[in-house]
PDB file of N, CA and C in Angstrom:
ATOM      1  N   UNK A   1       0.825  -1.193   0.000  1.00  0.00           N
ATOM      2  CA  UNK A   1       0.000   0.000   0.000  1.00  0.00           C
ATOM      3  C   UNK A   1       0.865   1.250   0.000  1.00  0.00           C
ATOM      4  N   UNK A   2       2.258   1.179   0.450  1.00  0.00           N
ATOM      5  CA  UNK A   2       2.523   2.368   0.822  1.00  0.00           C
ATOM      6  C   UNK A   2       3.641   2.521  -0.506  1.00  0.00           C
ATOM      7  N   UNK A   3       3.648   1.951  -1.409  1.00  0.00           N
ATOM      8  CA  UNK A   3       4.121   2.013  -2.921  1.00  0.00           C
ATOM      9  C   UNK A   3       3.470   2.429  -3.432  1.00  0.00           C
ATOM     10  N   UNK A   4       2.074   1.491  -3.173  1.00  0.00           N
ATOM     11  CA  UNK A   4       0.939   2.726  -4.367  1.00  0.00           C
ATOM     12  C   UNK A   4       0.729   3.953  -3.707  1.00  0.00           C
ATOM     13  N   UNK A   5       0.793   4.350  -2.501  1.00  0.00           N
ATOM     14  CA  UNK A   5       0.319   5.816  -1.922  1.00  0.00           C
ATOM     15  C   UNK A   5       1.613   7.096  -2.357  1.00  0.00           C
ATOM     16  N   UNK A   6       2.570   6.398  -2.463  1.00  0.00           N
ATOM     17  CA  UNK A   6       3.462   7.130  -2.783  1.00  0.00           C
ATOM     18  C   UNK A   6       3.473   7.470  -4.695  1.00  0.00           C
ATOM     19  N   UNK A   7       3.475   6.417  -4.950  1.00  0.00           N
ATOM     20  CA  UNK A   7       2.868   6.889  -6.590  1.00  0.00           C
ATOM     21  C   UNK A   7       1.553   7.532  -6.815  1.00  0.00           C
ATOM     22  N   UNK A   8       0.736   7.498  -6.210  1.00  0.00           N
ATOM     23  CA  UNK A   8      -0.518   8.438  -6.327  1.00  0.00           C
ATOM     24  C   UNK A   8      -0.464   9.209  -5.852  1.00  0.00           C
ATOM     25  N   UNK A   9       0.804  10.305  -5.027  1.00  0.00           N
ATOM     26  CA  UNK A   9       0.645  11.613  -4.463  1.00  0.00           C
ATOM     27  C   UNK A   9       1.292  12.181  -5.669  1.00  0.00           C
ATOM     28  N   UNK A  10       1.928  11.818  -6.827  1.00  0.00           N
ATOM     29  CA  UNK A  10       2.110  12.748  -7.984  1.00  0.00           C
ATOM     30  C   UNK A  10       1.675  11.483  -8.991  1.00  0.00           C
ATOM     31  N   UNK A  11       0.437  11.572  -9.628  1.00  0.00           N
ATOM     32  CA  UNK A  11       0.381   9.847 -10.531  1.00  0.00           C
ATOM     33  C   UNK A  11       1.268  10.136 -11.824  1.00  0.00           C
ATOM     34  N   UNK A  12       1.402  11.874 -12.331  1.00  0.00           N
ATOM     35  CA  UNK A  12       1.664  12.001 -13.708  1.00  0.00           C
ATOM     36  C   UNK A  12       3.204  11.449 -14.162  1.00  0.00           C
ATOM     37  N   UNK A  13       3.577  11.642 -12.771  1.00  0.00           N
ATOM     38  CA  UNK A  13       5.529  11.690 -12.813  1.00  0.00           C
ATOM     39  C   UNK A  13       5.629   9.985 -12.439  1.00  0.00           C
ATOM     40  N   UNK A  14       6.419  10.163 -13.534  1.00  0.00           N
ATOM     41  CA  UNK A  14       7.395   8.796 -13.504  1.00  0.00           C
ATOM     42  C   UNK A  14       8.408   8.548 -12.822  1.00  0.00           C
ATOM     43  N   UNK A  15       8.251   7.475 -12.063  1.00  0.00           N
ATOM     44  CA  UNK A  15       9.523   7.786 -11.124  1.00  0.00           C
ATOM     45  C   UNK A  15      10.368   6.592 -10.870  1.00  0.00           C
ATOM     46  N   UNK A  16      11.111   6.753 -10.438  1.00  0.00           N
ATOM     47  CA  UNK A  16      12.155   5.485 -10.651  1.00  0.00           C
ATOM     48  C   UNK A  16      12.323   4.186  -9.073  1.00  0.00           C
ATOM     49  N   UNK A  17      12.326   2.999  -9.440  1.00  0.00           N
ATOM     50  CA  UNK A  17      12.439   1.897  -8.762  1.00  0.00           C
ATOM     51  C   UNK A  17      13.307   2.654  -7.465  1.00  0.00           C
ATOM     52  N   UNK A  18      14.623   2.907  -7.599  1.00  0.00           N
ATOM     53  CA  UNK A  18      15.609   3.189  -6.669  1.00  0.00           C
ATOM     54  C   UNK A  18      14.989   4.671  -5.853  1.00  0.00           C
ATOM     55  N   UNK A  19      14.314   5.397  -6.519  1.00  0.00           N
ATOM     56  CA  UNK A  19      13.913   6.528  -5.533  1.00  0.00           C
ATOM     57  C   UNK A  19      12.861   6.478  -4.590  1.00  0.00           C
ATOM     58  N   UNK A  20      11.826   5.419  -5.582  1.00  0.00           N
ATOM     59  CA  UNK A  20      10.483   4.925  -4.199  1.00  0.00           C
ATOM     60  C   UNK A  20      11.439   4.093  -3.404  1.00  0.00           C
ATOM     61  N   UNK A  21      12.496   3.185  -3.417  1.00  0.00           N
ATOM     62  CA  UNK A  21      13.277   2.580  -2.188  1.00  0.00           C
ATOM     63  C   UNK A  21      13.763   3.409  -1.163  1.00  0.00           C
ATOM     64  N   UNK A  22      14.833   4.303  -1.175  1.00  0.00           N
ATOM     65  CA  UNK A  22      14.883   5.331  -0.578  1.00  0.00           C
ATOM     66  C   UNK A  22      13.495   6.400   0.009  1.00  0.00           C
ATOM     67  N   UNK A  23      12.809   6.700  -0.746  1.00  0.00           N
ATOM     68  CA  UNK A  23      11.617   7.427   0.005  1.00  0.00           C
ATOM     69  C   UNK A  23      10.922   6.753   1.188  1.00  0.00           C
ATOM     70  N   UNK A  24      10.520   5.240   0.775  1.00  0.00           N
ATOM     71  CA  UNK A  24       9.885   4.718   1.329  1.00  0.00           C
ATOM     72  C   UNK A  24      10.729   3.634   2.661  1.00  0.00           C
ATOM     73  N   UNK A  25      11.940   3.821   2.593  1.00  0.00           N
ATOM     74  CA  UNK A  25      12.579   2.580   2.957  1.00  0.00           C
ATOM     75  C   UNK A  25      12.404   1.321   2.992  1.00  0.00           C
ATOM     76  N   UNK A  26      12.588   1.213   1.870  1.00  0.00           N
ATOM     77  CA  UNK A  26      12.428  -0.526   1.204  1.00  0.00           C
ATOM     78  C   UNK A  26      13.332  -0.676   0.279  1.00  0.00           C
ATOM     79  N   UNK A  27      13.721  -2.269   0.586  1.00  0.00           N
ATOM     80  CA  UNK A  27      15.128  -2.821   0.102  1.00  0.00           C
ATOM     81  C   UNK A  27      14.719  -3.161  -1.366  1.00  0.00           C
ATOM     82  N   UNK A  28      15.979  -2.614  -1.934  1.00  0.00           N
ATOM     83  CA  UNK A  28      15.532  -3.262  -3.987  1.00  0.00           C
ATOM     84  C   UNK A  28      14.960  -4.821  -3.705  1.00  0.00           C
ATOM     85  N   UNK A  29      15.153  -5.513  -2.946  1.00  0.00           N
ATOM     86  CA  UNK A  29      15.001  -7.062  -3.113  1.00  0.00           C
ATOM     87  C   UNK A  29      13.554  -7.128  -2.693  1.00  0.00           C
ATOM     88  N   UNK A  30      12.673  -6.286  -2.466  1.00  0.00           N
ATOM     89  CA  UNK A  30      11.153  -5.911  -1.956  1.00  0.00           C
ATOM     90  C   UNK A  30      10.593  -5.231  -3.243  1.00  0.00           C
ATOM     91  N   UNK A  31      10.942  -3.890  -3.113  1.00  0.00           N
ATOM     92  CA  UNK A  31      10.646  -3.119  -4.100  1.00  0.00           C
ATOM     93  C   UNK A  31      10.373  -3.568  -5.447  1.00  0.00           C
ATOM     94  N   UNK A  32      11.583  -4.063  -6.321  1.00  0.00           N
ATOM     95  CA  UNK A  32      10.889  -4.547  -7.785  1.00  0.00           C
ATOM     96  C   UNK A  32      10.145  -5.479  -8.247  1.00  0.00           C
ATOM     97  N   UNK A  33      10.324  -6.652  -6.774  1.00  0.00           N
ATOM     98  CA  UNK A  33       9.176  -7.448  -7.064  1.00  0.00           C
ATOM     99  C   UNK A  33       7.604  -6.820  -7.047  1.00  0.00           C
ATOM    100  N   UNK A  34       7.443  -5.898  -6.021  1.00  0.00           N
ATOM    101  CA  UNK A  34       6.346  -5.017  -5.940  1.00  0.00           C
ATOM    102  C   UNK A  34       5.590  -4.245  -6.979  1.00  0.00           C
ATOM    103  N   UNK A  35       6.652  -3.842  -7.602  1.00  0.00           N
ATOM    104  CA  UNK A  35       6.077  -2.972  -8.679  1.00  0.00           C
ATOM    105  C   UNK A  35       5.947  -3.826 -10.164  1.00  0.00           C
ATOM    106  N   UNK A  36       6.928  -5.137  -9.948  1.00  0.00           N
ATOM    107  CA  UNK A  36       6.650  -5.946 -11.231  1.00  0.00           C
ATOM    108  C   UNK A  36       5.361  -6.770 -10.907  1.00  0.00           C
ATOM    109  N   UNK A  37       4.480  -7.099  -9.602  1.00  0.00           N
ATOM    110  CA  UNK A  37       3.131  -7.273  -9.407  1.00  0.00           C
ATOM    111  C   UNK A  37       2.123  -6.319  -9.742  1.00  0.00           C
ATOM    112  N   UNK A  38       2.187  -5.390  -9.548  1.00  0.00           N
ATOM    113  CA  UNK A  38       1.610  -4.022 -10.087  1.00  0.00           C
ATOM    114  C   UNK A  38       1.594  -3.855 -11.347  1.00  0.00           C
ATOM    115  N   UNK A  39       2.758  -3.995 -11.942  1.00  0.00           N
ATOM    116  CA  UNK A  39       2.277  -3.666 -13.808  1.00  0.00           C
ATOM    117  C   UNK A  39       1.758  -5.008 -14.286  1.00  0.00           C
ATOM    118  N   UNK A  40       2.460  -6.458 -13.765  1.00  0.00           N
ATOM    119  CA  UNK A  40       1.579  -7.237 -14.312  1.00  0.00           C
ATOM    120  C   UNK A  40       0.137  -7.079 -13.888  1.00  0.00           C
ATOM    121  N   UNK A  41      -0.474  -6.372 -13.235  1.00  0.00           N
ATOM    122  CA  UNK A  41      -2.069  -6.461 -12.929  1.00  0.00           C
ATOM    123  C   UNK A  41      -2.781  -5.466 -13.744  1.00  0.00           C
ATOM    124  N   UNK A  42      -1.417  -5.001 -14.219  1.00  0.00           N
ATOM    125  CA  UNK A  42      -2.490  -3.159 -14.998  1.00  0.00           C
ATOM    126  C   UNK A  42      -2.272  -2.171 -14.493  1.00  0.00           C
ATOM    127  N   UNK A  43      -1.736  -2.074 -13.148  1.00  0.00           N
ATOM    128  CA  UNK A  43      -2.011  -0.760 -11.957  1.00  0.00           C
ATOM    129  C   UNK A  43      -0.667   0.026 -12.424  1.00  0.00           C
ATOM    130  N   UNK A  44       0.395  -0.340 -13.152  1.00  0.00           N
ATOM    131  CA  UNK A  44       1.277   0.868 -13.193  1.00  0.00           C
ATOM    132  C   UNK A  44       1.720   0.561 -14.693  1.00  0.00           C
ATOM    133  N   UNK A  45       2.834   1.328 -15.051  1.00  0.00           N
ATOM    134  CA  UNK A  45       2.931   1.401 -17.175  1.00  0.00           C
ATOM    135  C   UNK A  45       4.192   1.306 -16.341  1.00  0.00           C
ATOM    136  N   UNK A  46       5.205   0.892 -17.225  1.00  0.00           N
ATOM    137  CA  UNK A  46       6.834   1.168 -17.101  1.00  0.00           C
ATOM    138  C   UNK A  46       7.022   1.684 -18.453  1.00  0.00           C
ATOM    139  N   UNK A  47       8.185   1.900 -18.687  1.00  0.00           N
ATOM    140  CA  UNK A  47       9.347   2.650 -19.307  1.00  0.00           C
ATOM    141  C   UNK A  47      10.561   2.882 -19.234  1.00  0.00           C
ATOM    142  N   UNK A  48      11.615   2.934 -20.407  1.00  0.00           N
ATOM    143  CA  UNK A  48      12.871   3.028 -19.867  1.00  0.00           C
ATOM    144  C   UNK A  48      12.783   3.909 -20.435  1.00  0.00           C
ATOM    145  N   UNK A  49      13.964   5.157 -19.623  1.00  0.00           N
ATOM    146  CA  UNK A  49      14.561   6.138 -19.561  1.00  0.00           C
ATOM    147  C   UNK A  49      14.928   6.496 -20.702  1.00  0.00           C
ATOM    148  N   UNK A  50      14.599   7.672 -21.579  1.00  0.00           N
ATOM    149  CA  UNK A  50      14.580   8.369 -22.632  1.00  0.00           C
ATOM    150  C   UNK A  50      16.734   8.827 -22.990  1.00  0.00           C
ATOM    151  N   UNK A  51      16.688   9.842 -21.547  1.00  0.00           N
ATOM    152  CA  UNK A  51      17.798  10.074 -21.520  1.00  0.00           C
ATOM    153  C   UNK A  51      18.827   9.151 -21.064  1.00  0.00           C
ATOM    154  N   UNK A  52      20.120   8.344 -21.859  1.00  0.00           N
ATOM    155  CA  UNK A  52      20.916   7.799 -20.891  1.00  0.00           C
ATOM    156  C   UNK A  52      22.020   8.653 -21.066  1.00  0.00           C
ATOM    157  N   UNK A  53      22.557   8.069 -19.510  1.00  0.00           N
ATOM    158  CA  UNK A  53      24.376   8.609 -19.350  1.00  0.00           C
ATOM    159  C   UNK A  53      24.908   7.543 -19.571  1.00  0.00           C
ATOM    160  N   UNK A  54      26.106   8.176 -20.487  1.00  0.00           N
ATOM    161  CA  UNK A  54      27.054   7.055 -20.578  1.00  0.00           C
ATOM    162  C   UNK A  54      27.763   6.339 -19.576  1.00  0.00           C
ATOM    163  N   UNK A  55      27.804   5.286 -19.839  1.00  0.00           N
ATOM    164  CA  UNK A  55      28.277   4.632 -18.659  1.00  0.00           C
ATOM    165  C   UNK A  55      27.150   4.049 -17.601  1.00  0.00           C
ATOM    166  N   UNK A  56      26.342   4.407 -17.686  1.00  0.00           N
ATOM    167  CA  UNK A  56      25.091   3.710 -16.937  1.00  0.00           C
ATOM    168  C   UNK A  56      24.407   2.873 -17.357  1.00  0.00           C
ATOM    169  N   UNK A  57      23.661   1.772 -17.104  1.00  0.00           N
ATOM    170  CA  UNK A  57      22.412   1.210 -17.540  1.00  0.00           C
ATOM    171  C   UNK A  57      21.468   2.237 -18.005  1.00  0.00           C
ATOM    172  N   UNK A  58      20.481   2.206 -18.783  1.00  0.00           N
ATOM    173  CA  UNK A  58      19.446   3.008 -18.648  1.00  0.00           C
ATOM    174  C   UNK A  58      18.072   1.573 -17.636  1.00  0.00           C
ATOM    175  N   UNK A  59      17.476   3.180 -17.066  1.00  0.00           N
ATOM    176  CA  UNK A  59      17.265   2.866 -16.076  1.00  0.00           C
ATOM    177  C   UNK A  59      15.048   2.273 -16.122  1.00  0.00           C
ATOM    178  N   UNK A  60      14.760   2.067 -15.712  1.00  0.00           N
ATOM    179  CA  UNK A  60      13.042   1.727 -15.728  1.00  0.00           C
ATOM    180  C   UNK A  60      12.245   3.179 -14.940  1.00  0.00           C
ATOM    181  N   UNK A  61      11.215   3.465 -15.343  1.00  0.00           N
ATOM    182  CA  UNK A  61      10.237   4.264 -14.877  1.00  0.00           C
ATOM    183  C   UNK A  61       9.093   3.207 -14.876  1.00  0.00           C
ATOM    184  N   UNK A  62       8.308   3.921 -13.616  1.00  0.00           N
ATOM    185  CA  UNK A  62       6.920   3.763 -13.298  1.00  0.00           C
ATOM    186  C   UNK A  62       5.811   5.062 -12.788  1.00  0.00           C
ATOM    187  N   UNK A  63       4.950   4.953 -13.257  1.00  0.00           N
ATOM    188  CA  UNK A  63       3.362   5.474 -12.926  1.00  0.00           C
ATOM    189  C   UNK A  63       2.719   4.770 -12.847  1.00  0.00           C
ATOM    190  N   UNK A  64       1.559   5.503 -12.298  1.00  0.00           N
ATOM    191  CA  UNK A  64       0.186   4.447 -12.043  1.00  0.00           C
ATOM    192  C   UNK A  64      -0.611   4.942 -13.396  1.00  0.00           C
ATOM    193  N   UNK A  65      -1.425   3.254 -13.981  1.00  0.00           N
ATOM    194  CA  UNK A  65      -2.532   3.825 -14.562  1.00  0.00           C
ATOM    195  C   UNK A  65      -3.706   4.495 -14.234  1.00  0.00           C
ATOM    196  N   UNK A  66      -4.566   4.789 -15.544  1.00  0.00           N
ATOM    197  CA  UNK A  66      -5.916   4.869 -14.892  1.00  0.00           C
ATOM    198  C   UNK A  66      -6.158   3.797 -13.917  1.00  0.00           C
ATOM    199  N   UNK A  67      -6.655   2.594 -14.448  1.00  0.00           N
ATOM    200  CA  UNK A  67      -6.884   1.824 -12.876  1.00  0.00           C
ATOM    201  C   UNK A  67      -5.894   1.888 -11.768  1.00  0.00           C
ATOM    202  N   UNK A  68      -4.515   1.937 -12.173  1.00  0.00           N
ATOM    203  CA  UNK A  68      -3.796   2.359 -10.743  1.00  0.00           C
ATOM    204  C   UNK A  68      -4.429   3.184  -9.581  1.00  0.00           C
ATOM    205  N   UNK A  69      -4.776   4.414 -10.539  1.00  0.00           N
ATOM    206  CA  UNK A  69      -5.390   5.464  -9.745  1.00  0.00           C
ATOM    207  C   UNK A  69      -6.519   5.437  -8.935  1.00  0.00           C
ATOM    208  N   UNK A  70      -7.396   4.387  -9.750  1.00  0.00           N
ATOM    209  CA  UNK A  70      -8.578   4.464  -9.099  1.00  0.00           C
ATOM    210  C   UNK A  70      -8.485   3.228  -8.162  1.00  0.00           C
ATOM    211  N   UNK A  71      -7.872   2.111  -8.265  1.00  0.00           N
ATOM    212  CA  UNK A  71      -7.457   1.459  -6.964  1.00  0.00           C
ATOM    213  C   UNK A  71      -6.820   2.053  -5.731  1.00  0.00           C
ATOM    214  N   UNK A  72      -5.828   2.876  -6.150  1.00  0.00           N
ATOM    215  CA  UNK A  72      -4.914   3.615  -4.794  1.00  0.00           C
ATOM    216  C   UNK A  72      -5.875   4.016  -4.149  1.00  0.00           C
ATOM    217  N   UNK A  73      -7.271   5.202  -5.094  1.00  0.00           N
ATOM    218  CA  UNK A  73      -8.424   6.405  -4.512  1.00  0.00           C
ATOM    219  C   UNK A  73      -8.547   4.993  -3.778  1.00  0.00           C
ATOM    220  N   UNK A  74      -9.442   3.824  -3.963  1.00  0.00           N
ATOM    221  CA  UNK A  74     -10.286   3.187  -3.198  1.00  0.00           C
ATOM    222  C   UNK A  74      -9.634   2.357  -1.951  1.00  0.00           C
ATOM    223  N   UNK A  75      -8.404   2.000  -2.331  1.00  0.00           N
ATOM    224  CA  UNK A  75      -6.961   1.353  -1.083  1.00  0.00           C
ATOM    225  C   UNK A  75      -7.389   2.383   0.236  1.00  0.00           C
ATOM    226  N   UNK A  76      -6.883   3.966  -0.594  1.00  0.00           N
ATOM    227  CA  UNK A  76      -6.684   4.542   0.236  1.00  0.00           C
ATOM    228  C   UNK A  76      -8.098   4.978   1.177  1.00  0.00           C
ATOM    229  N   UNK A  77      -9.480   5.265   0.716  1.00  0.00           N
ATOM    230  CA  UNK A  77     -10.603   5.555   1.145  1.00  0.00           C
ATOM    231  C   UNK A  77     -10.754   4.598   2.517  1.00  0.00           C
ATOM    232  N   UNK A  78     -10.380   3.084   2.351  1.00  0.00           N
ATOM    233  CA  UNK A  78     -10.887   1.735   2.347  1.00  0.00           C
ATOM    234  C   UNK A  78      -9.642   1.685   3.693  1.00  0.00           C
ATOM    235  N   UNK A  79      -8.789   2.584   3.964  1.00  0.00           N
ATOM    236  CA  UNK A  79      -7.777   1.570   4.759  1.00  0.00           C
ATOM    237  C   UNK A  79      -8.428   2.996   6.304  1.00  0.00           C
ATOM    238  N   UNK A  80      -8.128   2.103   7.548  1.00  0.00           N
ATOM    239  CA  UNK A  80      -8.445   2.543   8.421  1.00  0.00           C
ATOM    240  C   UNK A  80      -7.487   4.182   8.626  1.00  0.00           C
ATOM    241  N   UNK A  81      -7.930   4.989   8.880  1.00  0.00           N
ATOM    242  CA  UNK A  81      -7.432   6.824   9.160  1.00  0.00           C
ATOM    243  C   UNK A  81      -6.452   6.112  10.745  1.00  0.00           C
ATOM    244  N   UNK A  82      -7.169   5.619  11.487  1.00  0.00           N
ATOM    245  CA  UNK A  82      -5.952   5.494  12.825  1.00  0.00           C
ATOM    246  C   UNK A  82      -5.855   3.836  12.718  1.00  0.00           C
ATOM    247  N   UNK A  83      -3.916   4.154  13.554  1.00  0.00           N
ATOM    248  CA  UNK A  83      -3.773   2.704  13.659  1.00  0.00           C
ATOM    249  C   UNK A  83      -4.156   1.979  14.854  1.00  0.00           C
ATOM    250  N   UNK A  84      -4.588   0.416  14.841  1.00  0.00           N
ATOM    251  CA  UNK A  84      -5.024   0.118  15.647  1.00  0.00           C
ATOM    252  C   UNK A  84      -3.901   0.006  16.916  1.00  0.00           C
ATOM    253  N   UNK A  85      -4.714   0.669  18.002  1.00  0.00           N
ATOM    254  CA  UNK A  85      -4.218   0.400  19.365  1.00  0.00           C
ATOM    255  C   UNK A  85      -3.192  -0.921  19.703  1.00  0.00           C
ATOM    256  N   UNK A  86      -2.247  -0.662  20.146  1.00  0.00           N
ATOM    257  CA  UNK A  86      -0.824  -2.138  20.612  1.00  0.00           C
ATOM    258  C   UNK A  86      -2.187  -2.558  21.334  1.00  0.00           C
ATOM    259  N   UNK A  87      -1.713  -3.930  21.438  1.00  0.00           N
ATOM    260  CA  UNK A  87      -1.927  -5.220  22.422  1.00  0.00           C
ATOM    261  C   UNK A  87      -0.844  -4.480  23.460  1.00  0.00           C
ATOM    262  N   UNK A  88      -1.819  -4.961  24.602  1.00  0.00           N
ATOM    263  CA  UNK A  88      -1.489  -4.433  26.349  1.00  0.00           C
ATOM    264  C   UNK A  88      -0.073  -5.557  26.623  1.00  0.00           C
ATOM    265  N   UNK A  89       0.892  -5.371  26.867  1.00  0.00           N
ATOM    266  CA  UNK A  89       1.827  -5.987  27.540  1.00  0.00           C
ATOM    267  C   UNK A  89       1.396  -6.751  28.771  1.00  0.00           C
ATOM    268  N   UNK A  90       1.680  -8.357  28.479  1.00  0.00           N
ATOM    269  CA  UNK A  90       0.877  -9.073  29.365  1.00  0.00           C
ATOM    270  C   UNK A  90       2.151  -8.424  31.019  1.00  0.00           C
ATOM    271  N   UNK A  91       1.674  -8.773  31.836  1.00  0.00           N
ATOM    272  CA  UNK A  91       2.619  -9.011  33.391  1.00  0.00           C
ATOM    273  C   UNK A  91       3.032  -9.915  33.502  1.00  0.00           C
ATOM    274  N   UNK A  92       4.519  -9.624  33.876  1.00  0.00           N
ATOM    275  CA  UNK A  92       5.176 -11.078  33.838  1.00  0.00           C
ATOM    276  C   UNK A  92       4.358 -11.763  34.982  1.00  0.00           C
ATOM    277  N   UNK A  93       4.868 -13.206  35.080  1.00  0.00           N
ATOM    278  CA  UNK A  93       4.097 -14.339  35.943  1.00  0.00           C
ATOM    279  C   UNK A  93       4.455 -14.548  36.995  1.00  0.00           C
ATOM    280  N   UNK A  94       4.219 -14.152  37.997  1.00  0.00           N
ATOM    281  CA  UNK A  94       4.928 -14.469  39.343  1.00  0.00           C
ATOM    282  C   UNK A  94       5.502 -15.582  39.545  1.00  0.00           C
ATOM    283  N   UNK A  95       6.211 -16.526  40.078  1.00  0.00           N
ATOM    284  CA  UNK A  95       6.676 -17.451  40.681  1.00  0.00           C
ATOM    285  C   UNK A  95       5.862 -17.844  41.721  1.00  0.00           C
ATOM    286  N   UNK A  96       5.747 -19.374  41.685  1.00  0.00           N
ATOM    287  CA  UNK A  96       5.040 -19.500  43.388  1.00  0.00           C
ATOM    288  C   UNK A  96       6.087 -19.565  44.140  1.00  0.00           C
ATOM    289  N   UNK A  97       7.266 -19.383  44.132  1.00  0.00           N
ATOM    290  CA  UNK A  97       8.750 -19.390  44.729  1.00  0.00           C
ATOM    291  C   UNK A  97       8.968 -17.815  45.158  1.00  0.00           C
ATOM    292  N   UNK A  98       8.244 -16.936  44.835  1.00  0.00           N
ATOM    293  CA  UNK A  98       8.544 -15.262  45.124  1.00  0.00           C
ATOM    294  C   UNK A  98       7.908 -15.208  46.502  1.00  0.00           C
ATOM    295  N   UNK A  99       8.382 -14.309  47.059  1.00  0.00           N
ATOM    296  CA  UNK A  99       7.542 -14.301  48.499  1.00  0.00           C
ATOM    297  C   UNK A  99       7.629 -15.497  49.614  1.00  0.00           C
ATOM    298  N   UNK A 100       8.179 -16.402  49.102  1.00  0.00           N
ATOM    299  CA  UNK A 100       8.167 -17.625  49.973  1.00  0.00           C
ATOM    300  C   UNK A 100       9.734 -17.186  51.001  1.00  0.00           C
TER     301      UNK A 100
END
């Protein structure tokens, strides 16, 4: 969720694998599987990089599609505004040996 929320706060801009890792803190070994689930479903377009530098790979872009978009709107409508409350830290267990 928090791949697609981050691509739907600008949907038009294309943006690159390695910069949603860093934004989001998530490891490349997370990340491209993520987004290669996503375009195989429809929800984002790729592209490689128009401009290369020499000496580099050229590199992949992603956006969300139309349905990207309108899944993220409904992800995001659909996911709870607060997080749910921790579980209470049980008390540790006394000993029947304490106090004795």
């Amino acid at each position: 969720m928090a791949v697609l929320q981050a691509l739907a706060e600008r949907p038009d801009q294309w943006r690159y694998g390695y910069d949603l890792c860093t934004e989001l803190d998530i490891q490349a070994g997370s990340m491209y599987p993520i987004l290669m689930r996503l375009a195989d479903r429809g929800l984002l377009e790729t592209s490689w990089e128009a401009g290369r530098v020499p000496g580099r790979p050229a590199r992949h872009l992603y956006r969300l599609t139309g349905a990207g978009r309108a899944y993220a709107s409904t992800a995001a409508a659909a996911a709870p505004t607060t997080s749910p409350a921790p579980a209470p830290i049980p008390a540790p267990r006394r000993s029947r040996l304490e106090g004795v």
